[in-house]
N, C-alpha and C. Protein backbone atom coordinates (compact mmCIF):
# COMPACT_ATOMS: atom_id res chain seq x y z
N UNK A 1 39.98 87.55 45.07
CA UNK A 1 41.38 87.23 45.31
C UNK A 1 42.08 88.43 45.93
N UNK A 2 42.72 88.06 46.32
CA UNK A 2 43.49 88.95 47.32
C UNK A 2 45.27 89.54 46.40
N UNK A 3 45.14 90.97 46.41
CA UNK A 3 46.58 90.72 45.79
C UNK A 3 47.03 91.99 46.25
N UNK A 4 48.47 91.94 45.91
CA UNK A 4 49.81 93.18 46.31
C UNK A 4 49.97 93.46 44.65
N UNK A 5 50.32 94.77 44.32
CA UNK A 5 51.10 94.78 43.29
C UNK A 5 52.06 95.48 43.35
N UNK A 6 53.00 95.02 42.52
CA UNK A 6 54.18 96.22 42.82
C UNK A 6 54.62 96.76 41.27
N UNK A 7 55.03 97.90 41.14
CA UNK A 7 55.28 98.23 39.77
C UNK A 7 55.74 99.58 40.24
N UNK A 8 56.26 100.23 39.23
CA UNK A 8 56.65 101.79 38.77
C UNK A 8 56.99 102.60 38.19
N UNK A 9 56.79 102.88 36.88
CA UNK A 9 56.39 103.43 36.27
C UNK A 9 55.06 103.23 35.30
N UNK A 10 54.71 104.70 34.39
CA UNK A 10 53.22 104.44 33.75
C UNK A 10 53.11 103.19 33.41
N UNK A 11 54.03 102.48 32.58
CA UNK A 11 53.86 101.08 31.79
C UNK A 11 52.82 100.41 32.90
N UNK A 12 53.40 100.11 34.14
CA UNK A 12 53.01 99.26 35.56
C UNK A 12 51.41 100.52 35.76
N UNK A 13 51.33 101.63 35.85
CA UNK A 13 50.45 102.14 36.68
C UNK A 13 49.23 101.94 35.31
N UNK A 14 49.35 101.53 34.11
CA UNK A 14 47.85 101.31 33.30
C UNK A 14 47.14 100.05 33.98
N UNK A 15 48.40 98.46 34.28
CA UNK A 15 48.19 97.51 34.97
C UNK A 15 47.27 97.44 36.40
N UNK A 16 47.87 98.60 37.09
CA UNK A 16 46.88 98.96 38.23
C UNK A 16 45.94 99.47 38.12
N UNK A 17 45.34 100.39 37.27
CA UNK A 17 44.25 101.00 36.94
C UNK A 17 43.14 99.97 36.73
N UNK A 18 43.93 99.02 35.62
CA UNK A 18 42.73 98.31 35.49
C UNK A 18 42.24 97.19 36.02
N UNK A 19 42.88 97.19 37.34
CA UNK A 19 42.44 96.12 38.44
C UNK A 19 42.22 96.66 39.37
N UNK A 20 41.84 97.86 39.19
CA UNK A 20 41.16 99.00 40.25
C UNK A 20 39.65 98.79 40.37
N UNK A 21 39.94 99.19 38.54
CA UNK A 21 38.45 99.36 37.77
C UNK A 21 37.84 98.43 37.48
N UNK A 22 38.21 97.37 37.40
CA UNK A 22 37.44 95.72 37.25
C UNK A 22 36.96 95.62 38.62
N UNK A 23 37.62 96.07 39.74
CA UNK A 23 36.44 96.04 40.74
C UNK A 23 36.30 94.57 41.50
N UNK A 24 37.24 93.10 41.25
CA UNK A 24 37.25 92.03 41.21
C UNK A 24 37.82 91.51 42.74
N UNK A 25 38.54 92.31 42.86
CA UNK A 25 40.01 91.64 43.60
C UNK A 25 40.06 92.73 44.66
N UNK A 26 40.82 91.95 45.90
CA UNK A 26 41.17 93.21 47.08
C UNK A 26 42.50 93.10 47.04
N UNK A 27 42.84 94.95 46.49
CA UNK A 27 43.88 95.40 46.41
C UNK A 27 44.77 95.66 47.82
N UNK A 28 45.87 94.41 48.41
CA UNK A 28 46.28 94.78 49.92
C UNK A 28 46.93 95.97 50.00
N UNK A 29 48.06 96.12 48.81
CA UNK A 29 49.07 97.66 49.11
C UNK A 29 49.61 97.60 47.79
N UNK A 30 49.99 98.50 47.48
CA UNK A 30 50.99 98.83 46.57
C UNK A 30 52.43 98.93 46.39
N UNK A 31 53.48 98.13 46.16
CA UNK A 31 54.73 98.14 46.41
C UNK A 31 55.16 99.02 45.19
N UNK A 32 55.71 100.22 45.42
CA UNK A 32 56.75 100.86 44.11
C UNK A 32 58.27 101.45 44.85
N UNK A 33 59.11 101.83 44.06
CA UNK A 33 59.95 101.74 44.36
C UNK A 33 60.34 103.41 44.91
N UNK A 34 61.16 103.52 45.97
CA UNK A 34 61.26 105.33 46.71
C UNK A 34 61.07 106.20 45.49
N UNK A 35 60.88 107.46 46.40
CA UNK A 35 60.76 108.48 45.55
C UNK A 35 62.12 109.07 45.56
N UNK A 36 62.36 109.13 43.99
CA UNK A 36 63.59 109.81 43.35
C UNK A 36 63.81 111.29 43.40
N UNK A 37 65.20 111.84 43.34
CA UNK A 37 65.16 113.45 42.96
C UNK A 37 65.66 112.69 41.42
N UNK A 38 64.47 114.53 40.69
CA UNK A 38 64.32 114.35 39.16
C UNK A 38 64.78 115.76 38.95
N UNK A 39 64.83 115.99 37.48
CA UNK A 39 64.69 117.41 37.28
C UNK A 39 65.78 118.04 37.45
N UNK A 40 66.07 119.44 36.72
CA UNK A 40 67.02 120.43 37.07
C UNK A 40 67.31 120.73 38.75
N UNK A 41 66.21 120.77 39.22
CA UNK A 41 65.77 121.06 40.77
C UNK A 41 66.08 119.71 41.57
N UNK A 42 66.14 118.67 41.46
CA UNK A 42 66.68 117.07 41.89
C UNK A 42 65.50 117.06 42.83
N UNK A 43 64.50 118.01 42.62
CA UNK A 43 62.96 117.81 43.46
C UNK A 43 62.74 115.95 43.55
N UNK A 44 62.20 115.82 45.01
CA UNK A 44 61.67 114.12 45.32
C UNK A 44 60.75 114.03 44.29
N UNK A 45 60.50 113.26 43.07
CA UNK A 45 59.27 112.82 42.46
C UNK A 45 58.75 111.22 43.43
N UNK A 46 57.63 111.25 42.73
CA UNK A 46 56.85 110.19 43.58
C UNK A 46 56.99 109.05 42.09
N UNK A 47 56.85 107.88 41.66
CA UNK A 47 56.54 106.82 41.31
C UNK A 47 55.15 107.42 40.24
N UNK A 48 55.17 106.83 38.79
CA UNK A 48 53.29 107.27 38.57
C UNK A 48 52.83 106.35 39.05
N UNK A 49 53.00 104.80 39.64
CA UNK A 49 52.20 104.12 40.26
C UNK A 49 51.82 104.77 41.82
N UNK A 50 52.89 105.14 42.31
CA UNK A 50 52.28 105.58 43.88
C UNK A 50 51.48 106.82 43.70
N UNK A 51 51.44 107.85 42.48
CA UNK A 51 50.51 108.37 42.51
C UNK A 51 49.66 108.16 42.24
N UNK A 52 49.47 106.99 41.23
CA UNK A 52 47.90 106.72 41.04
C UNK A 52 47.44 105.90 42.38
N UNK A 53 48.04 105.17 43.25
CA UNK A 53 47.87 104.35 44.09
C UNK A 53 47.43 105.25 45.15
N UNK A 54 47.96 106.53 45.79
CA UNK A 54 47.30 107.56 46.61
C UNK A 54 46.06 108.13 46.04
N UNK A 55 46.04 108.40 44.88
CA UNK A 55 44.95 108.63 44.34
C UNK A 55 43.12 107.80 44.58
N UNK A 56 43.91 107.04 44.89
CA UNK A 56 42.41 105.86 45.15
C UNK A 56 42.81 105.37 46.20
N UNK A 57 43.24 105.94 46.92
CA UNK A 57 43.21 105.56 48.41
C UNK A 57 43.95 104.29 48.67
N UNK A 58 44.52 103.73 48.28
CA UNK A 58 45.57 102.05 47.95
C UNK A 58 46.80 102.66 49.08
N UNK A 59 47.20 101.66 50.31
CA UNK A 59 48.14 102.01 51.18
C UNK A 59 49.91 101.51 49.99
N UNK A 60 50.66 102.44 50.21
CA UNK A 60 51.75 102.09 49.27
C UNK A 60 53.11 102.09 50.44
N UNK A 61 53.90 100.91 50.07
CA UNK A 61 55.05 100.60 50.59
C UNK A 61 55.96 100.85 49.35
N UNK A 62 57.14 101.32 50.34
CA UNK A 62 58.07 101.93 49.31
C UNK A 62 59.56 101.13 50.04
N UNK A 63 60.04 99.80 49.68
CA UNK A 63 60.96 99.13 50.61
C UNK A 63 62.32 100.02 49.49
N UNK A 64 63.40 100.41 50.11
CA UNK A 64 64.85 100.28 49.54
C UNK A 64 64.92 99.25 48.64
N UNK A 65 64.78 98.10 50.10
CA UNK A 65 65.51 96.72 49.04
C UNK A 65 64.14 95.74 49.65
N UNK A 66 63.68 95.01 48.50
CA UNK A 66 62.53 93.98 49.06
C UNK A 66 63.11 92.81 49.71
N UNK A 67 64.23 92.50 49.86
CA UNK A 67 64.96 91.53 50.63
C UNK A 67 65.10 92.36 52.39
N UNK A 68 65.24 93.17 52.31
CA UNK A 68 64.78 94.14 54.15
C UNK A 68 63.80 92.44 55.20
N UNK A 69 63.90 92.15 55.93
CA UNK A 69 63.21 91.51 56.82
C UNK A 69 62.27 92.36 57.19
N UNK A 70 62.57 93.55 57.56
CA UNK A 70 61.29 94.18 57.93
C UNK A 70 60.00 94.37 56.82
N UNK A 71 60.20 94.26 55.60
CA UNK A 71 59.07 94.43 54.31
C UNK A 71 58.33 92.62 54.79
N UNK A 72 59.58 92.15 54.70
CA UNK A 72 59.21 90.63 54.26
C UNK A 72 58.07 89.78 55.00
N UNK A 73 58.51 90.87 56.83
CA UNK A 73 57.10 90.86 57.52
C UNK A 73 55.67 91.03 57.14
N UNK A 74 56.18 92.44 56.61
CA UNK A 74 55.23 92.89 56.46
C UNK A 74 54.68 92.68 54.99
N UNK A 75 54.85 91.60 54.07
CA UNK A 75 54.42 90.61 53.52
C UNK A 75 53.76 89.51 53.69
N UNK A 76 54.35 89.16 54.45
CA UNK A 76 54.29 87.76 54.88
C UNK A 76 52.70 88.41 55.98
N UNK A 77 52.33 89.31 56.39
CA UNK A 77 51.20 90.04 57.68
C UNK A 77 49.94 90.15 56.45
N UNK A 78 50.12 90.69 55.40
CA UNK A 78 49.27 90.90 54.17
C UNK A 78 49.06 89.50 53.98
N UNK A 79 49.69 88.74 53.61
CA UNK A 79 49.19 87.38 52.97
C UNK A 79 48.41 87.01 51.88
N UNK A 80 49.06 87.66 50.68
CA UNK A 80 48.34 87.64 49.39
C UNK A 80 47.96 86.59 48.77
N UNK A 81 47.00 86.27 47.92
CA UNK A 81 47.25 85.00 47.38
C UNK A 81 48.30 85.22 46.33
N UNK A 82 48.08 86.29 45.64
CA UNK A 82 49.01 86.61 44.28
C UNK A 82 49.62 87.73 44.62
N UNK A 83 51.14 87.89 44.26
CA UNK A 83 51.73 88.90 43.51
C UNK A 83 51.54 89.52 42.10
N UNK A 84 50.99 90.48 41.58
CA UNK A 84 51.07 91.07 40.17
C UNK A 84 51.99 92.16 40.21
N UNK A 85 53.18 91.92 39.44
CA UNK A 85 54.50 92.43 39.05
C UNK A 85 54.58 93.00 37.77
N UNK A 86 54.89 94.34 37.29
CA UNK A 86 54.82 95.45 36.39
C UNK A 86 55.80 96.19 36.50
N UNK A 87 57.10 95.79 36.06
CA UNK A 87 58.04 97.39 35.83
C UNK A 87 58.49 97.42 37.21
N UNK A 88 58.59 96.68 37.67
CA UNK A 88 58.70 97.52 39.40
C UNK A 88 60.52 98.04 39.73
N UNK A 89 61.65 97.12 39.28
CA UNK A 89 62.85 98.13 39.02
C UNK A 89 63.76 96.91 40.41
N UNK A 90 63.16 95.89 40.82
CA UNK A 90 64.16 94.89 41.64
C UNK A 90 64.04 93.61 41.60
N UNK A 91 65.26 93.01 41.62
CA UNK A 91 64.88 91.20 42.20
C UNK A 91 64.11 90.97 42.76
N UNK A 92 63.15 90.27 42.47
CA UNK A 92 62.25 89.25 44.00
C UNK A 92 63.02 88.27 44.42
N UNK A 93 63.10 88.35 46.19
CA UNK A 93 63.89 87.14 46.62
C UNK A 93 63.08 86.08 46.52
N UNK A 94 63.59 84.35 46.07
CA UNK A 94 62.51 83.39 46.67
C UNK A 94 61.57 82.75 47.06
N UNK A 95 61.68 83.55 48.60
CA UNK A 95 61.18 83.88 50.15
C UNK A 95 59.67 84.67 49.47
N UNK A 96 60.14 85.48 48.59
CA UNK A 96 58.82 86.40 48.15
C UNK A 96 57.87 85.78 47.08
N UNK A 97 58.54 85.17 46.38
CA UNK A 97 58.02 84.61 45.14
C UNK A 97 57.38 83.59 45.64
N UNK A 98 57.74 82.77 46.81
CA UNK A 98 56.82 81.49 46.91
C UNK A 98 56.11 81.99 48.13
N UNK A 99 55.89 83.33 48.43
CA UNK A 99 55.12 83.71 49.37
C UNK A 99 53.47 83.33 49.43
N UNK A 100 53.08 84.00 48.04
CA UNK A 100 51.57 83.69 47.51
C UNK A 100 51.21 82.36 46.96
N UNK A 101 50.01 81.89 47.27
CA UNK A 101 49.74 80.63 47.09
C UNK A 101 49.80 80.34 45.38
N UNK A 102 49.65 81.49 45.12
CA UNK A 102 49.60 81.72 42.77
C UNK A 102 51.27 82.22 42.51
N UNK A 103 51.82 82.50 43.52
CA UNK A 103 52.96 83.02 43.12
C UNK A 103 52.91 84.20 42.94
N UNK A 104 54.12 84.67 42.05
CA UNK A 104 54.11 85.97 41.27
C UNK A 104 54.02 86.12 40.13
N UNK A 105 52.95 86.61 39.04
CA UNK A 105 53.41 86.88 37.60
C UNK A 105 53.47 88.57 37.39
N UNK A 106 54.04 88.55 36.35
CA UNK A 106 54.75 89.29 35.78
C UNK A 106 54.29 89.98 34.19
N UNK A 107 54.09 91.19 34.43
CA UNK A 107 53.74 91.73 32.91
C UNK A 107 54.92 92.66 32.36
N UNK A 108 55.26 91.94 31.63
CA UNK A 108 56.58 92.13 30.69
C UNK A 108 56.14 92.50 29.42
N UNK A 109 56.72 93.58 28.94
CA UNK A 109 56.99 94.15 27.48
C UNK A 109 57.62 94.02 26.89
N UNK A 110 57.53 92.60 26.38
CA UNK A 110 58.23 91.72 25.00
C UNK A 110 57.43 90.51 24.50
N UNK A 111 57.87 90.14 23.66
CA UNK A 111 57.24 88.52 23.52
C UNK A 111 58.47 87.49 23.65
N UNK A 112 58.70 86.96 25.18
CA UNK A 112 60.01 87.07 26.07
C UNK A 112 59.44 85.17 24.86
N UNK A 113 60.89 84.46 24.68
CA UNK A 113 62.00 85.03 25.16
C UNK A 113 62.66 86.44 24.61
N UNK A 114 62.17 87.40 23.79
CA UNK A 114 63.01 87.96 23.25
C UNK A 114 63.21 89.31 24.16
N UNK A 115 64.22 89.96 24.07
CA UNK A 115 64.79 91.50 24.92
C UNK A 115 63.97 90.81 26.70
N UNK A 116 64.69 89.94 27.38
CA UNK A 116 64.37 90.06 28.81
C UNK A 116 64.74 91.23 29.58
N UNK A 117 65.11 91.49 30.93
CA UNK A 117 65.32 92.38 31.49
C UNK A 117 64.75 93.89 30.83
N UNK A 118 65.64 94.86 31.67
CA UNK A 118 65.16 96.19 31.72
C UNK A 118 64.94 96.62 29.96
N UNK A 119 64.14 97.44 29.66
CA UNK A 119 64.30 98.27 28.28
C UNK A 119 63.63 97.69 27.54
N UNK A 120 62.62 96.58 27.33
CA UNK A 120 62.24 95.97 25.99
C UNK A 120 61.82 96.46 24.64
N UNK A 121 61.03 97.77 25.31
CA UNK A 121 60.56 98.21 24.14
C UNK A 121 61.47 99.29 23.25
N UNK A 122 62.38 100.22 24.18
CA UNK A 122 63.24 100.14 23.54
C UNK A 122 64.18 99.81 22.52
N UNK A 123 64.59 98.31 22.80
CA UNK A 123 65.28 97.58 22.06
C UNK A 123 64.40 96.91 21.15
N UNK A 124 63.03 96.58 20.80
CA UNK A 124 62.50 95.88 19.96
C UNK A 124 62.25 97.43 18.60
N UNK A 125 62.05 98.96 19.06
CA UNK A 125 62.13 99.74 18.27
C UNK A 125 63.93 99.61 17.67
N UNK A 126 64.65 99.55 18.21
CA UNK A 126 66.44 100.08 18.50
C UNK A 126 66.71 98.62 17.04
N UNK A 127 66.40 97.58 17.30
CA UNK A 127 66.25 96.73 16.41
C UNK A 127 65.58 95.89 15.47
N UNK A 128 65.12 97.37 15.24
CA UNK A 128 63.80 97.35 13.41
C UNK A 128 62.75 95.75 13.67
N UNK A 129 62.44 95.72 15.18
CA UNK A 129 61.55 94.73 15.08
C UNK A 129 60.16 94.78 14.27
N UNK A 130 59.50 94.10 13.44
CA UNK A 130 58.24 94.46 12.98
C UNK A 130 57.32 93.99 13.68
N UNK A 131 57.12 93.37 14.84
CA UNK A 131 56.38 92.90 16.07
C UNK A 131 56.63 92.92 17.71
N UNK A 132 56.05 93.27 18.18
CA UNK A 132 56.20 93.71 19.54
C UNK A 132 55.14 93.15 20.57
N UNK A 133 55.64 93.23 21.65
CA UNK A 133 54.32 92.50 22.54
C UNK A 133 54.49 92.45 24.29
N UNK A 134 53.05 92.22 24.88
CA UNK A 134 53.56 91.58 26.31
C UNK A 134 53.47 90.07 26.48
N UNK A 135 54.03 89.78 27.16
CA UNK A 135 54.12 88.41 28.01
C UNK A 135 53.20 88.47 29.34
N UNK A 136 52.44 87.51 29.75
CA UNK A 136 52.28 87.23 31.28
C UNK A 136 52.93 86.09 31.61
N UNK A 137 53.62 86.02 32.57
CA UNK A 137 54.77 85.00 32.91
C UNK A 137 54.83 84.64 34.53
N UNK A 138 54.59 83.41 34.90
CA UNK A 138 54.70 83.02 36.28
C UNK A 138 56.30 83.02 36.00
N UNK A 139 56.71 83.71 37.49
CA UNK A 139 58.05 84.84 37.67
C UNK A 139 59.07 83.44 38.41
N UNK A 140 59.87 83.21 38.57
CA UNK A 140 60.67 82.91 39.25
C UNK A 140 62.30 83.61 39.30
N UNK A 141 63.31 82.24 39.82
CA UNK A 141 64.43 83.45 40.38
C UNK A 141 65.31 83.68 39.19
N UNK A 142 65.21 83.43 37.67
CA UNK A 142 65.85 84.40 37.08
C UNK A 142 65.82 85.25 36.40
N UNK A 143 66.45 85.61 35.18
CA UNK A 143 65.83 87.28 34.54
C UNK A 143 64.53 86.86 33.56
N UNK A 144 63.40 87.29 33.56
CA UNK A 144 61.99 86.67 32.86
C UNK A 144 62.70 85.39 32.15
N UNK A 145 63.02 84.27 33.05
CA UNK A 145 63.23 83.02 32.67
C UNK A 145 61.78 82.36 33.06
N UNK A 146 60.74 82.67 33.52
CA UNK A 146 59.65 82.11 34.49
C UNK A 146 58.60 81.10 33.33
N UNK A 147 57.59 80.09 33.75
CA UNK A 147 56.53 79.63 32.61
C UNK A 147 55.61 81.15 31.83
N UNK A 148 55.62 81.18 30.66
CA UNK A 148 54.72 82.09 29.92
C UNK A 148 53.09 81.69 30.02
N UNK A 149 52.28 82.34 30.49
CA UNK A 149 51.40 81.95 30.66
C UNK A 149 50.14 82.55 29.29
N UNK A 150 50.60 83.74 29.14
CA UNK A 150 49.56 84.14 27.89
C UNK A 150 50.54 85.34 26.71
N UNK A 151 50.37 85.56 26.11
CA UNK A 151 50.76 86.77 25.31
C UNK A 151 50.03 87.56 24.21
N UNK A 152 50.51 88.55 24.17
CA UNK A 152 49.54 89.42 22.64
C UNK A 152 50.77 90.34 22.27
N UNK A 153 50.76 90.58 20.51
CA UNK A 153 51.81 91.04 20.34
C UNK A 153 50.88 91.85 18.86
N UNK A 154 51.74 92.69 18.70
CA UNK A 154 51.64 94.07 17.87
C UNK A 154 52.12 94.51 17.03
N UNK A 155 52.13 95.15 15.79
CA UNK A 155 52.82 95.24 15.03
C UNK A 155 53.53 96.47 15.05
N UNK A 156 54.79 96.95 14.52
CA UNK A 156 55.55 98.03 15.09
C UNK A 156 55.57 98.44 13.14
N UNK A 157 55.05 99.60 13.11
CA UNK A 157 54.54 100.30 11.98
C UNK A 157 56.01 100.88 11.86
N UNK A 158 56.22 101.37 10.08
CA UNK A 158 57.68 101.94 10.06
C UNK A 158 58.10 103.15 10.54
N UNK A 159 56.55 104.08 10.75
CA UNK A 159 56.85 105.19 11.76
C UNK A 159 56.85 105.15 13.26
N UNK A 160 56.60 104.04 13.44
CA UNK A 160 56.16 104.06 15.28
C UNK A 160 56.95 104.80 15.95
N UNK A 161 56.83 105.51 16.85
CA UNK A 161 57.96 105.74 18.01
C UNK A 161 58.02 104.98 19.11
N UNK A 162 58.96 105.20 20.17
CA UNK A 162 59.21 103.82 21.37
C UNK A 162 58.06 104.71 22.20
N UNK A 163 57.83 105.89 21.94
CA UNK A 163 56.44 106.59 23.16
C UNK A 163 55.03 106.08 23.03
N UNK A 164 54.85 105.68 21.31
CA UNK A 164 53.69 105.02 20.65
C UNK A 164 53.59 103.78 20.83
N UNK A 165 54.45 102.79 20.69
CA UNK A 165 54.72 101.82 21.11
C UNK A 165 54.27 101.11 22.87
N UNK A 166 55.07 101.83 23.46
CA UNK A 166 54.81 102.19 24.81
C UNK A 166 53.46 102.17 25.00
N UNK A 167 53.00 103.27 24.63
CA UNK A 167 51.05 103.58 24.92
C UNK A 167 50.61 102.47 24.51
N UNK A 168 50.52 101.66 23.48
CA UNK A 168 50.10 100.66 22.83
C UNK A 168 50.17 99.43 23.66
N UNK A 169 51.34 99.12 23.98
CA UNK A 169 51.53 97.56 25.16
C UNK A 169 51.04 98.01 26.62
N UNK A 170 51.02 99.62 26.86
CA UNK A 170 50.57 99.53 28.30
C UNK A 170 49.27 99.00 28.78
N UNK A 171 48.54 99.41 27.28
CA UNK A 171 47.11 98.76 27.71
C UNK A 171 46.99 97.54 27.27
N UNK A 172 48.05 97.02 25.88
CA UNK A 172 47.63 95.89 25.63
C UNK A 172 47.81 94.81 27.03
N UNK A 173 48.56 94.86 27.93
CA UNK A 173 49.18 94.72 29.33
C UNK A 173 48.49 94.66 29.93
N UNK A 174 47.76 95.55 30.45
CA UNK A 174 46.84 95.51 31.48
C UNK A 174 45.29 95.00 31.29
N UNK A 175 44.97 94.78 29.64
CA UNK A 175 43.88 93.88 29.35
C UNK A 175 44.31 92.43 29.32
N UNK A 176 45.77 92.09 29.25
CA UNK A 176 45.92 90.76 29.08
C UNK A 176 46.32 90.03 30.52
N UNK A 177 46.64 91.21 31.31
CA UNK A 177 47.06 90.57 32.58
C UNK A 177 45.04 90.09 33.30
N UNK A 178 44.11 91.29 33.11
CA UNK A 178 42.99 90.80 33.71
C UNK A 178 42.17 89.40 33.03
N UNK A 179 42.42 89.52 31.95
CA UNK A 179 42.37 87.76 31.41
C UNK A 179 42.90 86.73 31.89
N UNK A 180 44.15 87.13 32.15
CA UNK A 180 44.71 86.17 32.66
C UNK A 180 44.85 85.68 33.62
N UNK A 181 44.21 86.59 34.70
CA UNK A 181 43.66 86.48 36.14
C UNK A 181 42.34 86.04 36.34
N UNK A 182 41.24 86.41 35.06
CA UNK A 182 39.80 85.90 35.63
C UNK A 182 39.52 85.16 34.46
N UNK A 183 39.88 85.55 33.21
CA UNK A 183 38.95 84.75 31.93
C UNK A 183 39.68 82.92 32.11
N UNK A 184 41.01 83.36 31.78
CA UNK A 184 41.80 82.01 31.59
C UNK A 184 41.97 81.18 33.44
N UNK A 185 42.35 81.63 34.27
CA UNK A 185 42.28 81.65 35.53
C UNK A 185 43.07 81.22 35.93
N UNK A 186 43.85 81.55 37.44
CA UNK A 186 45.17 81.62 37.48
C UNK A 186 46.06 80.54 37.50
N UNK A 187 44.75 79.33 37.89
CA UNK A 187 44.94 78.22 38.47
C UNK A 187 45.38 77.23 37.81
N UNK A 188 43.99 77.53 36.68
CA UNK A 188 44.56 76.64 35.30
C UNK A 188 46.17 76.95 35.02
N UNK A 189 46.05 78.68 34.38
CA UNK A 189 47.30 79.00 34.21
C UNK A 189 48.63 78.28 34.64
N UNK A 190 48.44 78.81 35.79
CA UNK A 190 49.65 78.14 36.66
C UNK A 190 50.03 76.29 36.08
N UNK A 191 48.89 75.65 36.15
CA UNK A 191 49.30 74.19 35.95
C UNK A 191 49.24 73.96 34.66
N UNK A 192 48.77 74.95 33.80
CA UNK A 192 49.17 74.38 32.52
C UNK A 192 50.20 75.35 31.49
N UNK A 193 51.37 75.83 32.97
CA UNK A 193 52.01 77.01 32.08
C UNK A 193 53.90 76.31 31.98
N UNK A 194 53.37 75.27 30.81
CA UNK A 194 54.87 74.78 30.37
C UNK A 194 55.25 75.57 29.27
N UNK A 195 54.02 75.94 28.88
CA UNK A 195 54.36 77.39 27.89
C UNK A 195 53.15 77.43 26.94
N UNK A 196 53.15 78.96 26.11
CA UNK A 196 52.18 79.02 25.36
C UNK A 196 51.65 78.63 23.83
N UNK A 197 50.47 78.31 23.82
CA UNK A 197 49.66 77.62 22.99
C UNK A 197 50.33 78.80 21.41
């Protein structure tokens, strides 16, 4: 299968790793979002996805805004079957979402519906949750409103921190997204994702 991913930060760059390393799929490019000034120094940092993505040689697009006509080309020139979406930090227009013949899903850090949008894990520590988790979710146009296609969820110990936490769903994430791409398959997925079992 043919895919784009876009993501940016670590959460998103464990997701890429391990569809590096499965070895399965042709990776077209990497979408993350520009490089920021960080730091006392407001030095350009790079994305940890675009560095792991230069790292293994993966061509990386860095659009402003993914609504640009000029990206959308150059989307639409790639011709993925799938989008895999991780953290990446923007709206998908539409236009993008019904680009790939699988669509776009989405690896989210919650067990949505609960804490959608930005911060989940955050807020599932912030509000003494005793369970935590990811979602894989065929994406559409509103905030992780999309079909749930698989999930795994975790227990949040009374010492956890949101950094422990974090480490914990990044991989639980990126083992549940490659299941959910080859064990369960996308296809099924897709047509039998009115929601999960």
């Amino acid at each position: 299968m043919k895919l784009v991913f876009m993501g940016t930060p670590e959460f998103a760059a464990s997701s890429l790793r391990a569809l590096v390393k499965q070895q399965k799929h042709e990776i077209l490019a990497v979408v993350t979002q520009p490089d920021r000034p960080k730091g006392r120094g407001h030095k350009l940092m790079m994305s940890a996805v675009k560095e792991y993505a230069l790292a293994v040689n993966l061509p990386v697009l860095q659009p402003e805004r993914v609504k640009d006509p000029a990206f959308m080309e150059e989307m639409k020139r790639l011709s993925p079957d799938l989008i895999v979406v991780a953290a990446f930090g923007q709206f998908l227009p539409k236009a993008l979402l019904d680009l790939p013949p699988f669509g776009c899903i989405n690896v989210h850090a919650s067990l949505l519906p609960a804490y959608r949008g930005a911060a989940p894990i955050h807020y599932a520590i912030l509000k003494g949750e005793k369970k935590a988790g990811v979602t894989i979710m065929q994406m559409d146009t509103g905030m992780d409103t999309g079909a749930m296609l698989e999930k795994v969820s975790v227990p949040i110990g009374p010492e956890m921190t949101q950094g422990e936490l974090h480490d914990e769903l990044k991989e639980k994430g990126a083992a549940l997204l490659l299941q959910t791409i080859d064990e369960r398959g996308i296809a099924h997925a897709v047509q039998a994702s009115s929601g999960v079992d």
